[in-house]
C-alpha atoms as a PDB file:
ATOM      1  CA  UNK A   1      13.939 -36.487 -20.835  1.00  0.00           C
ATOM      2  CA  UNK A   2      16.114 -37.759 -17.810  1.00  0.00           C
ATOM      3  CA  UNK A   3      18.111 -35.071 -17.976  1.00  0.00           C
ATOM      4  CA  UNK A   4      14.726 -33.040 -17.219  1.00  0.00           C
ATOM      5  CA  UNK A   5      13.808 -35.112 -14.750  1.00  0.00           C
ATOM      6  CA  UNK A   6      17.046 -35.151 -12.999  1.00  0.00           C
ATOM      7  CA  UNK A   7      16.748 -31.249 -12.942  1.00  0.00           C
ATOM      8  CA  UNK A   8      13.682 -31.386 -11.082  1.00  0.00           C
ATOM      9  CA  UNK A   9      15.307 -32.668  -8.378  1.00  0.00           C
ATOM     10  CA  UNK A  10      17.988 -30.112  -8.101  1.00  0.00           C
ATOM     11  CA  UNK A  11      17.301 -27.411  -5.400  1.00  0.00           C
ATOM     12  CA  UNK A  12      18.861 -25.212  -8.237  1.00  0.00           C
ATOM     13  CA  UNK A  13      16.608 -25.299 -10.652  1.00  0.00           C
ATOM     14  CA  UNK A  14      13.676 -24.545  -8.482  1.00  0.00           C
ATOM     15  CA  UNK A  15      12.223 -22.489 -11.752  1.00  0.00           C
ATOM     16  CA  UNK A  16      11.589 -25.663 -13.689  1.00  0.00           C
ATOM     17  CA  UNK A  17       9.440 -26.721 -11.061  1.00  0.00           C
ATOM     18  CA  UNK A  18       7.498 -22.979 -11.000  1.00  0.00           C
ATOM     19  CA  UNK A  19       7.533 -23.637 -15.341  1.00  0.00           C
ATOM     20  CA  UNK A  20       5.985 -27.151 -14.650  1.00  0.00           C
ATOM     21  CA  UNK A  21       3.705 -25.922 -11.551  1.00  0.00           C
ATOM     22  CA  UNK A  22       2.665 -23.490 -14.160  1.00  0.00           C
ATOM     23  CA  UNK A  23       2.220 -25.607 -17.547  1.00  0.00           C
ATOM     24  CA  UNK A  24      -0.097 -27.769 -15.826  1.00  0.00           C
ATOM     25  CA  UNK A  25      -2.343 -25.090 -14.013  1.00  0.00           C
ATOM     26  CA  UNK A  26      -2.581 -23.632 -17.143  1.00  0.00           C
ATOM     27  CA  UNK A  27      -3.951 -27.026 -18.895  1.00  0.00           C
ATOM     28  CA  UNK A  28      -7.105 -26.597 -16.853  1.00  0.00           C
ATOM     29  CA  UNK A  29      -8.357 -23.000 -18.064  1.00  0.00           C
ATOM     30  CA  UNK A  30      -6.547 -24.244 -21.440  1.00  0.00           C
ATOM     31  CA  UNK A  31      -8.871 -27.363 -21.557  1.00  0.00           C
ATOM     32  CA  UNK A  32     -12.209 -26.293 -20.488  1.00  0.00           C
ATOM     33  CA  UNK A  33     -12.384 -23.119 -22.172  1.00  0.00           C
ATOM     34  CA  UNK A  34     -10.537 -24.272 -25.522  1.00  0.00           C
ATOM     35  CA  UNK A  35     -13.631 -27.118 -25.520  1.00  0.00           C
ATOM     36  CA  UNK A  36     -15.903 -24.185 -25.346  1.00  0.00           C
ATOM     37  CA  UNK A  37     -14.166 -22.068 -28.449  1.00  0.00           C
ATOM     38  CA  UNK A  38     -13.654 -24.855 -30.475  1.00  0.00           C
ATOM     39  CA  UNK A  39     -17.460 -26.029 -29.866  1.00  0.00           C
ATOM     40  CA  UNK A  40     -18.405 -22.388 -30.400  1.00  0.00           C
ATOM     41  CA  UNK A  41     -16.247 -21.890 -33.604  1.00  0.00           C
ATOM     42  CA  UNK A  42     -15.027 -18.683 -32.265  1.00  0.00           C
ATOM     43  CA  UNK A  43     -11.364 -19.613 -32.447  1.00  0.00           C
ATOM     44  CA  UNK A  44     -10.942 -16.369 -34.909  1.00  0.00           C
ATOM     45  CA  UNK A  45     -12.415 -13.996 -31.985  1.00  0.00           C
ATOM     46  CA  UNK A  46      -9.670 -15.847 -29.262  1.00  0.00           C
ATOM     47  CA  UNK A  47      -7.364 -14.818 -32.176  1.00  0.00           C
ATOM     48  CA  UNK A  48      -8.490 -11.510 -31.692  1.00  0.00           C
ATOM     49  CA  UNK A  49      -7.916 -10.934 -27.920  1.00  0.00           C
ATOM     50  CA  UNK A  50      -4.757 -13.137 -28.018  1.00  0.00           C
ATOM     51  CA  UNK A  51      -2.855  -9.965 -30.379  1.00  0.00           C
ATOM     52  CA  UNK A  52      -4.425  -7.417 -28.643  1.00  0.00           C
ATOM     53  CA  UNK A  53      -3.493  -8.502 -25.408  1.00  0.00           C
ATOM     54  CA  UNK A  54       0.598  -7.691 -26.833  1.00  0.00           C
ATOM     55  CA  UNK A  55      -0.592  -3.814 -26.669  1.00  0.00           C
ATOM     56  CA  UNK A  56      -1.869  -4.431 -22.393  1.00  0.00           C
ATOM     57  CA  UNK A  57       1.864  -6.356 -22.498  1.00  0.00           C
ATOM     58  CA  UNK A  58       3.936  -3.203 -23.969  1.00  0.00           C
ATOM     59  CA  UNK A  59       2.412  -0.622 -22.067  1.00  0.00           C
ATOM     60  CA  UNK A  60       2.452  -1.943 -18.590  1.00  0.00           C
ATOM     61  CA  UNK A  61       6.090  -2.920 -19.326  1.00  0.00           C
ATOM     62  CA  UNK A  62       7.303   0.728 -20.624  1.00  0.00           C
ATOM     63  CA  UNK A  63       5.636   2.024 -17.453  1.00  0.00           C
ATOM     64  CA  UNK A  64       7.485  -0.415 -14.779  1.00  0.00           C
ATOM     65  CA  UNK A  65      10.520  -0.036 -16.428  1.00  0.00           C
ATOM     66  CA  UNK A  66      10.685   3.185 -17.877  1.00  0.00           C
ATOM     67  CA  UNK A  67       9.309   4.985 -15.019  1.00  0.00           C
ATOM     68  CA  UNK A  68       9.855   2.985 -12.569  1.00  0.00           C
ATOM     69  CA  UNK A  69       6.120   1.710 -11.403  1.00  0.00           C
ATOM     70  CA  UNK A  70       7.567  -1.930 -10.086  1.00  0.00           C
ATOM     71  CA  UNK A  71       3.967  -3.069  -9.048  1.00  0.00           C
ATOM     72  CA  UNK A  72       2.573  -3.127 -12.094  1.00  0.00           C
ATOM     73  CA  UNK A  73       3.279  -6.324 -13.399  1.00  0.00           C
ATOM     74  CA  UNK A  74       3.185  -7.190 -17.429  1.00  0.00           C
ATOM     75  CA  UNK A  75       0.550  -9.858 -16.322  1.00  0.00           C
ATOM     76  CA  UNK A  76      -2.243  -7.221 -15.158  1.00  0.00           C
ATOM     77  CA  UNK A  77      -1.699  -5.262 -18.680  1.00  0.00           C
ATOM     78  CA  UNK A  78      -2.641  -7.687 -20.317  1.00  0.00           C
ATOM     79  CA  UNK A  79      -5.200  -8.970 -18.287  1.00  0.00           C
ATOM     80  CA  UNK A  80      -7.047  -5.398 -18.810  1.00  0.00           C
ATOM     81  CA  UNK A  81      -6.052  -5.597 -22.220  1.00  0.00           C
ATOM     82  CA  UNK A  82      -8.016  -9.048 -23.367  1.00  0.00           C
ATOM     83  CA  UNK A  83     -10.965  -8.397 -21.081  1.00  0.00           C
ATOM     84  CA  UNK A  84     -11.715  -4.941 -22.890  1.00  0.00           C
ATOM     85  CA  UNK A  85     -10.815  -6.914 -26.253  1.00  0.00           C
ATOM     86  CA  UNK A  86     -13.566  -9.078 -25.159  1.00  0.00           C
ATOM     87  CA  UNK A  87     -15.803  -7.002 -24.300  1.00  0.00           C
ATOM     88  CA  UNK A  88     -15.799  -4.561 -27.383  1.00  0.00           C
ATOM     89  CA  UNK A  89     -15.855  -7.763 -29.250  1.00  0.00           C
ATOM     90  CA  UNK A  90     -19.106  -8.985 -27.494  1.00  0.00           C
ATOM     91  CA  UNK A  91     -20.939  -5.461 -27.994  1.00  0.00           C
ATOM     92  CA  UNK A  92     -19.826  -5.435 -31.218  1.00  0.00           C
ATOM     93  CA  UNK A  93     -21.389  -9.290 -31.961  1.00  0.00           C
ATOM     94  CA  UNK A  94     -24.320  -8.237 -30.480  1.00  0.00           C
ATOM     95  CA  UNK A  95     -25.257  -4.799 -31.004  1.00  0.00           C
ATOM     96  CA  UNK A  96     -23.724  -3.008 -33.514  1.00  0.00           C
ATOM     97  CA  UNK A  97     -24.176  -3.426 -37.607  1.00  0.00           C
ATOM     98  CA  UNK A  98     -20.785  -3.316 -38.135  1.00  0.00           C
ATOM     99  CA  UNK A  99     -19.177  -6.538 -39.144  1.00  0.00           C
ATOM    100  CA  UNK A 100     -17.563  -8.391 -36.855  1.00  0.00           C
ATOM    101  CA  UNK A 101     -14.421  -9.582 -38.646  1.00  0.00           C
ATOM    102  CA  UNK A 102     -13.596  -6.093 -39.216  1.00  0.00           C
ATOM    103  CA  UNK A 103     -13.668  -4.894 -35.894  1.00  0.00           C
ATOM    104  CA  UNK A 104     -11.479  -8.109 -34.816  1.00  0.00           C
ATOM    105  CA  UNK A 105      -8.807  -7.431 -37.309  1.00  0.00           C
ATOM    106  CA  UNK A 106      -8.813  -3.554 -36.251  1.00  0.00           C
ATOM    107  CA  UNK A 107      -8.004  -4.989 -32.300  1.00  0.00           C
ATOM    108  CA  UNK A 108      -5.334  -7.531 -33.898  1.00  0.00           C
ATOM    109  CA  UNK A 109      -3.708  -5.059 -35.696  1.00  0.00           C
ATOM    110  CA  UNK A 110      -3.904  -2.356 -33.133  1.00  0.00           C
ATOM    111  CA  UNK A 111      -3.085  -4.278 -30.373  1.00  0.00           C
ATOM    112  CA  UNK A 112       0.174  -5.456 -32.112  1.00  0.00           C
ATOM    113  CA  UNK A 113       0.867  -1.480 -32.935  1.00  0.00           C
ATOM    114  CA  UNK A 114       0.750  -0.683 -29.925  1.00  0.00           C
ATOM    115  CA  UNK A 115       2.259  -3.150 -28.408  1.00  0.00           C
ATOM    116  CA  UNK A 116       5.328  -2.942 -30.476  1.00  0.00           C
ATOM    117  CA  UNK A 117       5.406   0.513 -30.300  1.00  0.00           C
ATOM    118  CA  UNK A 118       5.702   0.962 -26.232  1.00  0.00           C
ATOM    119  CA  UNK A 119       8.270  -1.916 -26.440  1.00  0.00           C
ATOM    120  CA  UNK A 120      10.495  -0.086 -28.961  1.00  0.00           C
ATOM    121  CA  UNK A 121      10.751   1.997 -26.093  1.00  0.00           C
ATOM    122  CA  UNK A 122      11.582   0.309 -23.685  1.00  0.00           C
ATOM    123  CA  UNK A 123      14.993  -1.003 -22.805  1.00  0.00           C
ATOM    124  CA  UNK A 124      16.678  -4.338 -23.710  1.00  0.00           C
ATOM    125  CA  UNK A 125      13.251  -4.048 -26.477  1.00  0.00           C
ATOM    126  CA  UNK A 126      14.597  -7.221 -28.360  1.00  0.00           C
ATOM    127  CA  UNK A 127      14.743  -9.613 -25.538  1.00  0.00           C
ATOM    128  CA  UNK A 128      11.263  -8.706 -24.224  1.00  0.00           C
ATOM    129  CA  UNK A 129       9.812  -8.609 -27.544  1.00  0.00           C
ATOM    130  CA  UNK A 130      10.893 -12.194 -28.367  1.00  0.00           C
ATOM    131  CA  UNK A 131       9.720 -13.455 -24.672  1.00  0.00           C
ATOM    132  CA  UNK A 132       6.487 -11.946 -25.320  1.00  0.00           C
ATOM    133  CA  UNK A 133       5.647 -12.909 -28.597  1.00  0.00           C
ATOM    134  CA  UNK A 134       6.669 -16.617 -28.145  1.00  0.00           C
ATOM    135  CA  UNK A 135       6.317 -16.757 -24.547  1.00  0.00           C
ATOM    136  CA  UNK A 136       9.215 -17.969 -21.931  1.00  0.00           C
ATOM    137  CA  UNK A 137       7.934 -20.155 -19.211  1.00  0.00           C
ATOM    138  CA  UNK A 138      11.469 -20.570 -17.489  1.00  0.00           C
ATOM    139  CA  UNK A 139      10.684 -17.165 -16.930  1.00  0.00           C
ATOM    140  CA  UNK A 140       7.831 -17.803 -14.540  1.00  0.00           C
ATOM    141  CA  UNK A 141       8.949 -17.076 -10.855  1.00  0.00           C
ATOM    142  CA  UNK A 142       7.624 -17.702  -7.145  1.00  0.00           C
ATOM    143  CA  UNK A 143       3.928 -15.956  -7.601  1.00  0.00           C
ATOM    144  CA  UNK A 144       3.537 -17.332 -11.258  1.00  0.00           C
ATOM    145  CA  UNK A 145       2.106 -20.488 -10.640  1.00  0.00           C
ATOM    146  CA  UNK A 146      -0.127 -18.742  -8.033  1.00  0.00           C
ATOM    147  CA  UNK A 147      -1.360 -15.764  -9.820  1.00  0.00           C
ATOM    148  CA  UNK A 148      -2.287 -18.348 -12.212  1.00  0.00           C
ATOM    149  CA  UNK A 149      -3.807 -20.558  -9.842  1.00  0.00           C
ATOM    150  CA  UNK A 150      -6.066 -17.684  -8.782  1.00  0.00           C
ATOM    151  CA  UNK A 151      -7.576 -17.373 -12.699  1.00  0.00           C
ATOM    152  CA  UNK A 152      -7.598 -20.897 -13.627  1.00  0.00           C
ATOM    153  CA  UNK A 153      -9.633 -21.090 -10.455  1.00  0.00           C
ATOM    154  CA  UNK A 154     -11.955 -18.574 -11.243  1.00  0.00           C
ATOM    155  CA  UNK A 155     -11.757 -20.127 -15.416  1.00  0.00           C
ATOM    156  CA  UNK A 156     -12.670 -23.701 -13.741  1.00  0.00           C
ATOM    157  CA  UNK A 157     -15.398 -22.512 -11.428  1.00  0.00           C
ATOM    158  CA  UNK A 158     -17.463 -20.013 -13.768  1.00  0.00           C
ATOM    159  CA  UNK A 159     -17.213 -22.254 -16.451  1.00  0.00           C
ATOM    160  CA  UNK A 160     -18.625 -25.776 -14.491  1.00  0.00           C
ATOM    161  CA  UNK A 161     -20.808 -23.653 -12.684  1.00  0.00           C
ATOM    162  CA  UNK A 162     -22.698 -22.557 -15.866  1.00  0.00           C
ATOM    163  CA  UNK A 163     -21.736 -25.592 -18.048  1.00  0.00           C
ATOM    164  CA  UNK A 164     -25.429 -26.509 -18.869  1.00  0.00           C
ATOM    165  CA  UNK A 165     -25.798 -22.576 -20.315  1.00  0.00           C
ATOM    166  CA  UNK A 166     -22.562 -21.896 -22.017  1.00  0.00           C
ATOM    167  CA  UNK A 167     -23.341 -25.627 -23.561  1.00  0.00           C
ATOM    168  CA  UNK A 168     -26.887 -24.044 -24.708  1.00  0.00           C
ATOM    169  CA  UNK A 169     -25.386 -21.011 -25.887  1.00  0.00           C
ATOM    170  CA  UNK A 170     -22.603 -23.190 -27.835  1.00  0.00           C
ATOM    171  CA  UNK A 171     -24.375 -25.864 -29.405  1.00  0.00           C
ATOM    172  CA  UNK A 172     -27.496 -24.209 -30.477  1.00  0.00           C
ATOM    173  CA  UNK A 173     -28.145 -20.568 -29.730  1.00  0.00           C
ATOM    174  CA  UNK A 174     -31.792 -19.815 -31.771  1.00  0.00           C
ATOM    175  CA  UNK A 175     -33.138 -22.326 -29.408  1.00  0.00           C
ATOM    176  CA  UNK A 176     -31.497 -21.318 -26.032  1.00  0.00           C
ATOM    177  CA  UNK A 177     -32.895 -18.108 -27.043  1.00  0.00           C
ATOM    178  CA  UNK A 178     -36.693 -19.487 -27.394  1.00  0.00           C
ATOM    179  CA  UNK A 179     -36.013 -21.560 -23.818  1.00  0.00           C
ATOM    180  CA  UNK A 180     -35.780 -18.176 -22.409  1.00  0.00           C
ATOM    181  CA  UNK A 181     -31.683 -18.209 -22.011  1.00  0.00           C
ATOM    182  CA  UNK A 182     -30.342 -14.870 -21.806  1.00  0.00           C
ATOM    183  CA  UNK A 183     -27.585 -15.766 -24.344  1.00  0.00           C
ATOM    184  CA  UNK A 184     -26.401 -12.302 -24.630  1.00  0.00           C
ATOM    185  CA  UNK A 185     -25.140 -12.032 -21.150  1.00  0.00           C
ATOM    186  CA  UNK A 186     -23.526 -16.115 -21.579  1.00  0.00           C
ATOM    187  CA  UNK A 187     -21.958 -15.385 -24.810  1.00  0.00           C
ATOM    188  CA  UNK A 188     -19.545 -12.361 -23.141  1.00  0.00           C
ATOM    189  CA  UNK A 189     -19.212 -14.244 -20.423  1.00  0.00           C
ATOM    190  CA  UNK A 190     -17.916 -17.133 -22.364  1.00  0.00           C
ATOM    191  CA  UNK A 191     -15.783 -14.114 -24.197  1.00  0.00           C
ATOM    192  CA  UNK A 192     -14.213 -13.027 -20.707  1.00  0.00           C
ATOM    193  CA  UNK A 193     -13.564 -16.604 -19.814  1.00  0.00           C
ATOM    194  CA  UNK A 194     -11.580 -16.984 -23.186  1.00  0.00           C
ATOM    195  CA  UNK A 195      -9.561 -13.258 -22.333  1.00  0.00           C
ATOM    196  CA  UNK A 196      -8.703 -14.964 -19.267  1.00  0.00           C
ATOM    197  CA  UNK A 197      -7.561 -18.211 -20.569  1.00  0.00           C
ATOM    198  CA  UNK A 198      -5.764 -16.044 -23.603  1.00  0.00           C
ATOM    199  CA  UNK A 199      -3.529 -14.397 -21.228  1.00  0.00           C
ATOM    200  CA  UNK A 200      -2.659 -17.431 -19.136  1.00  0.00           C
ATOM    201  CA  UNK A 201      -1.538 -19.286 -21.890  1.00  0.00           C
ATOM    202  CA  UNK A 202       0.385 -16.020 -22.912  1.00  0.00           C
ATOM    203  CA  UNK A 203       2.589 -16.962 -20.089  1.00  0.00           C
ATOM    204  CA  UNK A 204       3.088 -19.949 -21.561  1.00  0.00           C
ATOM    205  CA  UNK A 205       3.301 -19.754 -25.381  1.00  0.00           C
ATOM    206  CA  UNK A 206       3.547 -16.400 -25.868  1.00  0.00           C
ATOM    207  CA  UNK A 207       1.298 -13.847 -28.359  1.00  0.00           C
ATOM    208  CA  UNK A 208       1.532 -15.379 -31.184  1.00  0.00           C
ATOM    209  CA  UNK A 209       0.818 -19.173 -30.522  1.00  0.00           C
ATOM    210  CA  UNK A 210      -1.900 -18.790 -27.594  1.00  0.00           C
ATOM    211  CA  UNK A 211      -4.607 -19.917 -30.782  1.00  0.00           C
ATOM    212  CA  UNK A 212      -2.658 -23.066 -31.074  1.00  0.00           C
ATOM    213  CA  UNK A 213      -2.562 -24.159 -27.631  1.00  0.00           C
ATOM    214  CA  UNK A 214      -6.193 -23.072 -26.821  1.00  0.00           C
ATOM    215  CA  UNK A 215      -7.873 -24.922 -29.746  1.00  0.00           C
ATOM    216  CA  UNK A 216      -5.855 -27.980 -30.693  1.00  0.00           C
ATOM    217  CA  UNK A 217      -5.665 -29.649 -27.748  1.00  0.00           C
ATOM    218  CA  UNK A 218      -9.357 -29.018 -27.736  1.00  0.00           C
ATOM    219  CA  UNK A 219      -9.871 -30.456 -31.464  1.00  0.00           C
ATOM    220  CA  UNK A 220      -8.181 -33.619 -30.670  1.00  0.00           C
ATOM    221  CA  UNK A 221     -10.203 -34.542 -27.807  1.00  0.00           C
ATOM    222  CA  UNK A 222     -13.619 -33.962 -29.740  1.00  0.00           C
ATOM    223  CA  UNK A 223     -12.902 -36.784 -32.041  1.00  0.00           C
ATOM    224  CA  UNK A 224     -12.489 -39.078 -29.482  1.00  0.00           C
ATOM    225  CA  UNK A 225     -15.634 -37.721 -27.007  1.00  0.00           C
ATOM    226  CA  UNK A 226     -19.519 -37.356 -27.559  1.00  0.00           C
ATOM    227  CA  UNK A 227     -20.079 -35.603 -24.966  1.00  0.00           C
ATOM    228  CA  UNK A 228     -18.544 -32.234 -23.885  1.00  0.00           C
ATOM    229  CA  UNK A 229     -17.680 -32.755 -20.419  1.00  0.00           C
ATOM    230  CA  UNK A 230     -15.250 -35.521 -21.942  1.00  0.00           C
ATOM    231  CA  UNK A 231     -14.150 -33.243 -24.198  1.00  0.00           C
ATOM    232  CA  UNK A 232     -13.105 -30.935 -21.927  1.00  0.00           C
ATOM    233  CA  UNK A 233     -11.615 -33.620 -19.661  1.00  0.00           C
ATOM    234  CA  UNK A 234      -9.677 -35.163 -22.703  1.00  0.00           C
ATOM    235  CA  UNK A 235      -8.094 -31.650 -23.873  1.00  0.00           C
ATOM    236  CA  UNK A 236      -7.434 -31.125 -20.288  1.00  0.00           C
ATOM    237  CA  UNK A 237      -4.740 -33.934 -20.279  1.00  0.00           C
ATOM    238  CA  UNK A 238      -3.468 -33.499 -23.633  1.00  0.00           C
ATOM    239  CA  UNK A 239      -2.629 -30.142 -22.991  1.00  0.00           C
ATOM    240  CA  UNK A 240      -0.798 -30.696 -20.045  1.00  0.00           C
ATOM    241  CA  UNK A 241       0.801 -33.839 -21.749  1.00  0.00           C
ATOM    242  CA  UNK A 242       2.138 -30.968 -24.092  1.00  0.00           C
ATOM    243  CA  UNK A 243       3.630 -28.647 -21.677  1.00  0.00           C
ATOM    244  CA  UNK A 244       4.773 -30.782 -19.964  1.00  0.00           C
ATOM    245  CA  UNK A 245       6.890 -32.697 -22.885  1.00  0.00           C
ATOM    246  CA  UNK A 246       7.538 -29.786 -24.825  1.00  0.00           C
ATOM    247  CA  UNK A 247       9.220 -28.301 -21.343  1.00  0.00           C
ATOM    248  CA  UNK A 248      11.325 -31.378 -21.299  1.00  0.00           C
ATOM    249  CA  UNK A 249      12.144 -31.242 -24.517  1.00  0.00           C
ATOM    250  CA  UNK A 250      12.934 -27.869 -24.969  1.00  0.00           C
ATOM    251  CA  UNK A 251      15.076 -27.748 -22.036  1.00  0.00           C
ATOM    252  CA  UNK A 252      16.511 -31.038 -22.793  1.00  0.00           C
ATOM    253  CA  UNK A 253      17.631 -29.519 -26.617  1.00  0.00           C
ATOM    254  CA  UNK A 254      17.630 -26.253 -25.685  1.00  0.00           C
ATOM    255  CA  UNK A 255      15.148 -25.159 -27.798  1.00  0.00           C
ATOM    256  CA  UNK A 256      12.124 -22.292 -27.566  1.00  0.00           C
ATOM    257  CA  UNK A 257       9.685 -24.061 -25.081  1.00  0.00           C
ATOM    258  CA  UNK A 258       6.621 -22.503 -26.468  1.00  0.00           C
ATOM    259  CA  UNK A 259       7.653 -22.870 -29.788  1.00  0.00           C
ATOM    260  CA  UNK A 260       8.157 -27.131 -28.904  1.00  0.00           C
ATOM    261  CA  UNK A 261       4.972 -27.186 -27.266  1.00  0.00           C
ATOM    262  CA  UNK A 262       2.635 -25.639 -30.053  1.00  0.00           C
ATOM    263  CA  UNK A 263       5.229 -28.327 -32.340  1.00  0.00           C
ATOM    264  CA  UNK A 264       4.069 -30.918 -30.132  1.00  0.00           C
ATOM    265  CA  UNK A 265       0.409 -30.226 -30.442  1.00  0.00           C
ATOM    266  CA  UNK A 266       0.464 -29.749 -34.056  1.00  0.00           C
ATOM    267  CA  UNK A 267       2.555 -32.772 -34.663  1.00  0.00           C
ATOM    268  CA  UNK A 268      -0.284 -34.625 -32.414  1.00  0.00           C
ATOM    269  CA  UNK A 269      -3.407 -32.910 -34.270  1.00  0.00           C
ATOM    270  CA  UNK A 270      -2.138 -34.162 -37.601  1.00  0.00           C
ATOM    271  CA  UNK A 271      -1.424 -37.344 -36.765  1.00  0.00           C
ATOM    272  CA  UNK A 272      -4.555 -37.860 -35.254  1.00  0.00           C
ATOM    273  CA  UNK A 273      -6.853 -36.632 -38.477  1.00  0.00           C
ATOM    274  CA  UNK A 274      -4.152 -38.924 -40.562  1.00  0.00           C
ATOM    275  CA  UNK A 275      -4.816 -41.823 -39.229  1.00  0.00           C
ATOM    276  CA  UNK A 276      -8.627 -40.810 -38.396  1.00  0.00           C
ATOM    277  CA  UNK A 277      -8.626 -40.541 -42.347  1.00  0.00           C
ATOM    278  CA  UNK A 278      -6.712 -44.125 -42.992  1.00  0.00           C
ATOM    279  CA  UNK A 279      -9.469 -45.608 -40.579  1.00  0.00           C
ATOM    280  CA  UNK A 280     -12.738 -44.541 -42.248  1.00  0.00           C
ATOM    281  CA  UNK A 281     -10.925 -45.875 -45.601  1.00  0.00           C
ATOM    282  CA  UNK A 282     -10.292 -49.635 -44.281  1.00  0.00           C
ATOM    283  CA  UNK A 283     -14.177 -49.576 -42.448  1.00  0.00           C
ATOM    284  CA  UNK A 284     -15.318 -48.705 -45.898  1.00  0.00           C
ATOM    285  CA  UNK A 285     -13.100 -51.555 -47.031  1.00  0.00           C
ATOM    286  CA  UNK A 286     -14.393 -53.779 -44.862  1.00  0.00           C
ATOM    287  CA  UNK A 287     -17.766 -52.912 -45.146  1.00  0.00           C
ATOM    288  CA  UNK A 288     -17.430 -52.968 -49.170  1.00  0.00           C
ATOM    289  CA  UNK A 289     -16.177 -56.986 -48.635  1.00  0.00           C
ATOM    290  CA  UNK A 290     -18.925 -57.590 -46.321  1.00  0.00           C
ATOM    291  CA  UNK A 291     -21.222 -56.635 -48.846  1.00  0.00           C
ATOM    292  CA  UNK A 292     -20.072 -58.628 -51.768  1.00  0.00           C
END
């Protein structure tokens, strides 16, 4: 951990401050959003959009490298790539009879097809396979922690700005629906606000660990909060609590950082229903003596 700290401070590792700059911004999308899904129990659907974003990440990278298109960034395939996940998703939900956990393990598997595919190739595939699918933040550069800025703004805004409806739409749709709520149009919102978040924390954790990140954090913090807004403001710090750490960590040991971070969370998550589960046994110990 010193060593980390001590790096921080070294004008030559100016990309562990860009990873950090990054980790954190990335807590608030990963925080406010994550309380939604986990509220919403739509953590399978995030699933969804998290694999199919890999197929956005494979194309836009055989194209920039392959043929030489420099502007188009890995980033904005897979942005287009989890916001049309989330949309065919939503229509799906809503309007078609076919059943939705079909359709969301066609995307996954597709997604991941196609993303391999296009990455086969393209040159140096291993390397950019393994960054993608477990994520790399050492790799984030200048504009990283900007670009990201620029969602997580957009994340933070949309989804304060229409907490009271997304909280409608979460809790108890049948009767947002009676109250005249036009929960259609809320619930693929709340589906584009969780593409967003998805490929932010892509960045971070890569593919195949963005469901960890996005929901743990999230489940933590509602056993300790009533209300959402302190859910969301919990997960908000426990997920930058593991970023941050698992970057030390990681860079400390030299180990995967998104791989330590997802560790980190998981480690935290079962600790926390552990001893959640030792505490209801001595109150019913102590309520059981009280009795007598």
């Amino acid at each position: 951990m010193l060593e980390f700290l001590k790096a921080l401070g070294d004008p030559h590792s100016v990309f562990l401050v860009h990873a950090l700059a990054a980790g954190l911004l990335v807590s608030v999308s990963c925080g406010i959003i994550g309380s939604y899904v986990v509220t919403r129990r739509i953590t399978y659907i995030a699933g969804g959009i998290a694999h199919f974003v890999l197929g956005g990440i494979g194309a836009a990278n055989y194209f920039r490298i392959e043929h030489g298109l420099e502007w188009l960034n890995p980033f904005y395939g897979a942005l287009f790539a989890a916001l049309l996940a989330a949309v065919i998703i939503g229509l799906v939900s809503l309007r078609s009879r076919e059943r939705e956990d079909t359709v969301i393990g066609a995307l996954w598997a597709i997604g991941m097809a196609v993303g391999v595919l296009f990455l086969s190739q393209t040159s140096q595939y291993a390397q950019n396979l393994q960054t993608y699918l477990f994520g790399n933040i050492l790799l984030t550069g200048r504009e990283g922690p900007w670009l990201i800025f620029g969602l997580d703004a957009l994340v933070l805004v949309m989804g304060l700005l229409f907490y009271n409806p997304l909280l409608a739409v979460c809790f108890d749709e049948e009767c947002a629906r009676l109250r005249g709520v036009p929960v259609e149009a809320y619930y693929l919102m709340l589906l584009g606000l969780t593409a967003l978040t998805v490929v932010l924390l892509a960045s971070i954790v890569g593919v195949v660990m963005v469901i960890a990140l996005l929901t743990l954090p999230a489940a933590i913090a509602g056993r300790f909060s009533r209300r959402l807004w302190q859910m969301m403001a919990i997960a908000v710090a426990l997920c930058a609590c593991f970023t941050t750490f698992g970057l030390a960590f990681s860079y400390s040991l030299e180990l995967p950082t998104g791989a330590t971070t997802v560790l980190l969370a998981g480690a935290a998550y079962i600790l926390v229903i552990l001893a959640g589960g030792v505490w209801k046994r001595l109150r019913k110990g102590v309520a059981k003596n009280t009795n007598r």
